[in-house]
Protein backbone atom coordinates (compact mmCIF):
# COMPACT_ATOMS: atom_id res chain seq x y z
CA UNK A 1 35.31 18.60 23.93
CA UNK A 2 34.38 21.65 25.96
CA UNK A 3 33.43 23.19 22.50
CA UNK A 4 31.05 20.16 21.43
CA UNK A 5 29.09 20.55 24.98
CA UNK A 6 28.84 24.41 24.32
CA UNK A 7 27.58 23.48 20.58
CA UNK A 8 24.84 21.10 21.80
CA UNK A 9 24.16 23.12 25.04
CA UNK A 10 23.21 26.39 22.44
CA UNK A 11 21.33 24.08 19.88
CA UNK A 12 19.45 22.38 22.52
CA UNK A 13 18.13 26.20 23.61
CA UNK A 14 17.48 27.04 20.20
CA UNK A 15 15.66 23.93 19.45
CA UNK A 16 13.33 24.21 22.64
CA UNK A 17 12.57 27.93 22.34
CA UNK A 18 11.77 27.39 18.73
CA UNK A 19 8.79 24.73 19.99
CA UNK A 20 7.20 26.97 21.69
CA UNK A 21 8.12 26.16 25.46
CA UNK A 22 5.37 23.76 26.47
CA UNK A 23 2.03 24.66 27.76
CA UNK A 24 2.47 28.37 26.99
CA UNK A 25 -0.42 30.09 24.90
CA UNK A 26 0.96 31.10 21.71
CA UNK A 27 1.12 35.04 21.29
CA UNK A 28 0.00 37.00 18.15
CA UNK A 29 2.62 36.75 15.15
CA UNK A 30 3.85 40.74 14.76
CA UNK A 31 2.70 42.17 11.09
CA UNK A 32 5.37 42.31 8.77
CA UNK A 33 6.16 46.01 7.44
CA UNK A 34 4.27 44.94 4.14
CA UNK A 35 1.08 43.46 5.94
CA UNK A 36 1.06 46.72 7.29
CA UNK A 37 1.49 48.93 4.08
CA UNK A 38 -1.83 49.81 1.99
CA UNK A 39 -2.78 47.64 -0.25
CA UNK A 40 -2.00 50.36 -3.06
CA UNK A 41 0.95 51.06 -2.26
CA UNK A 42 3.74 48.97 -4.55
CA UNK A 43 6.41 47.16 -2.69
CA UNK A 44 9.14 49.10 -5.12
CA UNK A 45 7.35 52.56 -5.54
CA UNK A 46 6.93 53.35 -9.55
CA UNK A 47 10.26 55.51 -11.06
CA UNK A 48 8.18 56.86 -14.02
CA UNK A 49 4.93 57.51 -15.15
CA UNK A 50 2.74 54.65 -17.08
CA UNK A 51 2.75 56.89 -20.34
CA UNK A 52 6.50 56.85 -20.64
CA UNK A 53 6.48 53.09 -20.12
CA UNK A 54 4.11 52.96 -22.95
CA UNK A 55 5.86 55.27 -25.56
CA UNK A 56 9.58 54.59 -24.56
CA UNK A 57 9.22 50.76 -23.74
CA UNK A 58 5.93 48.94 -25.04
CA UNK A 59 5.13 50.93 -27.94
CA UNK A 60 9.02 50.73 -29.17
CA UNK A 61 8.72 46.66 -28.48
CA UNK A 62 4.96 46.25 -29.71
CA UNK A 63 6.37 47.69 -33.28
CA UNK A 64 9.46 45.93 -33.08
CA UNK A 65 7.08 42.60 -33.68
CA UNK A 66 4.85 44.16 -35.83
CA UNK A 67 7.39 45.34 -37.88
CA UNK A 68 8.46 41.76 -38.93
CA UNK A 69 5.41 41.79 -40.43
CA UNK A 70 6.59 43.63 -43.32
CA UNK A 71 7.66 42.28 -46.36
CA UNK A 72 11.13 41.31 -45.87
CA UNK A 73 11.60 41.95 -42.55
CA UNK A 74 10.28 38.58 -41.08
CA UNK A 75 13.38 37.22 -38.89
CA UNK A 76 15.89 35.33 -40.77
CA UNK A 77 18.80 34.23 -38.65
CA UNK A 78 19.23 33.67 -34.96
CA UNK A 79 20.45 37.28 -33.78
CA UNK A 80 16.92 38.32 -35.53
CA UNK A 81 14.90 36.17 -33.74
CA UNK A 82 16.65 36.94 -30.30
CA UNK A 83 15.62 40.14 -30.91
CA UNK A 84 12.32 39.49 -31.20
CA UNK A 85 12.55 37.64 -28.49
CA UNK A 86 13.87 40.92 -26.58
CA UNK A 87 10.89 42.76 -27.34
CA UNK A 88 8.70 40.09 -26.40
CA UNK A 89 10.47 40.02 -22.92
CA UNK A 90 9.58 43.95 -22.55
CA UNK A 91 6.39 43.52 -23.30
CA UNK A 92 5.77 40.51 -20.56
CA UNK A 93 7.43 42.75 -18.35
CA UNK A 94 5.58 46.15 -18.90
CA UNK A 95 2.72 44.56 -18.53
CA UNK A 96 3.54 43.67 -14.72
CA UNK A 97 5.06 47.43 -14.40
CA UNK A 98 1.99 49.17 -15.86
CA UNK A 99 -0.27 47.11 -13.46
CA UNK A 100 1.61 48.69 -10.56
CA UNK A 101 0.72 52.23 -11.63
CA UNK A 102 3.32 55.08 -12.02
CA UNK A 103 3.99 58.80 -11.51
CA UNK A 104 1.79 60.29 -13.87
CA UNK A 105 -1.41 61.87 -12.58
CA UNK A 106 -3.85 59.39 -13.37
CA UNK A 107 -1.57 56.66 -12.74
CA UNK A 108 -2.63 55.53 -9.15
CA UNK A 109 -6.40 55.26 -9.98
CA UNK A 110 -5.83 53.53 -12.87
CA UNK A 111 -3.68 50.62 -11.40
CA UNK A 112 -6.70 50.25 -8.87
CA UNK A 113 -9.27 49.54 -12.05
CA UNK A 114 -10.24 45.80 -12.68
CA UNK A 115 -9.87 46.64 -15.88
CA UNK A 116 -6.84 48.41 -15.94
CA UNK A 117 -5.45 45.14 -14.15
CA UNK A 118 -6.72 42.94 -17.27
CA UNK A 119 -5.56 45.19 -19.59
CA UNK A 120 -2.07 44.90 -18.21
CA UNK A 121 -2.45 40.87 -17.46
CA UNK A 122 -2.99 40.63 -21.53
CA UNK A 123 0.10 42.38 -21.97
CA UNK A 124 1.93 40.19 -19.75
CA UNK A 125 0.20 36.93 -21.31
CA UNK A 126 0.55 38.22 -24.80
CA UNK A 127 4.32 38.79 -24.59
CA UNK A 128 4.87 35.87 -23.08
CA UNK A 129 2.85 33.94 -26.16
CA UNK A 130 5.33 36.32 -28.54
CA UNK A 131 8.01 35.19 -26.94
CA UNK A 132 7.53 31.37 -26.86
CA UNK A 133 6.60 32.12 -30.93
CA UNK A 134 9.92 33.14 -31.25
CA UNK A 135 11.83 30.91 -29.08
CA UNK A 136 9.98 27.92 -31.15
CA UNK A 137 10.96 30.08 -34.54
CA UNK A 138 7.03 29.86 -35.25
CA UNK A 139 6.59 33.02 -37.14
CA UNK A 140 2.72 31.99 -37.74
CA UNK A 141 2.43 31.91 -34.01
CA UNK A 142 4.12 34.88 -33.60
CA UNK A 143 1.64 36.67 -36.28
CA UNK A 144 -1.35 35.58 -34.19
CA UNK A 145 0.06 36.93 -31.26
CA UNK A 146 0.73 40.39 -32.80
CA UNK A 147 -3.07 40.68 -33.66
CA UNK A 148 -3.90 39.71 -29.88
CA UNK A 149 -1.43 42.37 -28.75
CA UNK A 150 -3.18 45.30 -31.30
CA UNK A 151 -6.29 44.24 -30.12
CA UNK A 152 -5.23 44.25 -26.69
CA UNK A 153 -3.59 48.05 -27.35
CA UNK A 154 -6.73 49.11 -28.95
CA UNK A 155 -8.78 47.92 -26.50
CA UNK A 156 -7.19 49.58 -23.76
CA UNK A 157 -6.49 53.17 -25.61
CA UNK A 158 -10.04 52.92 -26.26
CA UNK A 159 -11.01 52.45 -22.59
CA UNK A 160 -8.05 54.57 -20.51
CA UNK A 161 -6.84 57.21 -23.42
CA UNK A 162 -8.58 57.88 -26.52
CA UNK A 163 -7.93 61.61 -27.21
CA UNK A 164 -4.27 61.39 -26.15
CA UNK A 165 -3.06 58.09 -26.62
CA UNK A 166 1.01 59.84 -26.18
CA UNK A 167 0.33 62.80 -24.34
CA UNK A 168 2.80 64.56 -26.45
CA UNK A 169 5.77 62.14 -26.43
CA UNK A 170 6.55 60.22 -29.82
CA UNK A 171 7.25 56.89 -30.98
CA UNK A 172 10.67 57.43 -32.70
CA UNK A 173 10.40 55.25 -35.75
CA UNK A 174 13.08 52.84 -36.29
């Protein structure tokens, strides 16, 4: 019994200091540490640079799909269309990493660009289109999205990196 009374007793507290106490003027809600960080700054700071994302993640995935493409190589069985499916999961997801930025030099300004932002939003959108194609086994569907995402990696080599698309690293071929 003494228990229950010390139970309700503590609630009771809680539940009045939680209402504010009356006819007390509210005080200023304290900034949370990432209200306070710069809006540049990522929540999770970037482990790599953009162009190794590209070569070693999106570029690997983005030939994956175009690959199928080739005569024989459209997906046949289940385990081939999971991994399409797989690459079109990197590519949603790159797209949301490259928008943060990375460690390379130009990196920072470049995830501050509107249209470095777009350019990464297609890439999102894209492979999530690629990867509903696949989940739906609609290999048309999935061919339309592979010319959205070479138009969307033309577009943006054009714009950010059209001397050095690589900087020196290269796609291994499968």
């Amino acid at each position: 019994m003494r228990t229950a009374v010390w139970v309700l007793v503590g609630t009771s507290s809680l539940a009045v200091a939680g209402c504010g106490g009356g006819g007390q003027t509210p005080q200023e809600p304290q900034q949370t540490q990432s209200a306070q960080a710069p809006a540049t700054v990522p929540a999770v700071p970037p482990a790599m640079s953009i162009n190794a994302l590209m070569v070693d993640w999106v570029d690997h995935a983005a030939h994956a799909l175009w690959n199928v493409e080739q005569p024989g190589q459209a997906p046949k069985d289940e385990k081939a269309w999971r991994e399409v499916e797989r690459h079109a999961t990197q590519l949603a997801a790159a797209g949301t990493l490259t928008a943060l930025g990375g460690t390379g030099q130009a990196d920072p300004g470049w995830a501050r660009l509107p249209a470095w932002k777009m350019y990464s939003q297609q890439l999102t959108d894209v492979g999530l289109a690629s990867f509903n194609a696949a989940r739906n086994r609609n290999f048309a569907e999935l061919l339309k999205n592979n010319e959205r995402l070479l138009a969307t990696c033309e577009s943006c080599h054009k714009e950010f990196k059209p001397e050095s698309p690589t900087e020196g690293r290269v796609h291994d071929p499968e």
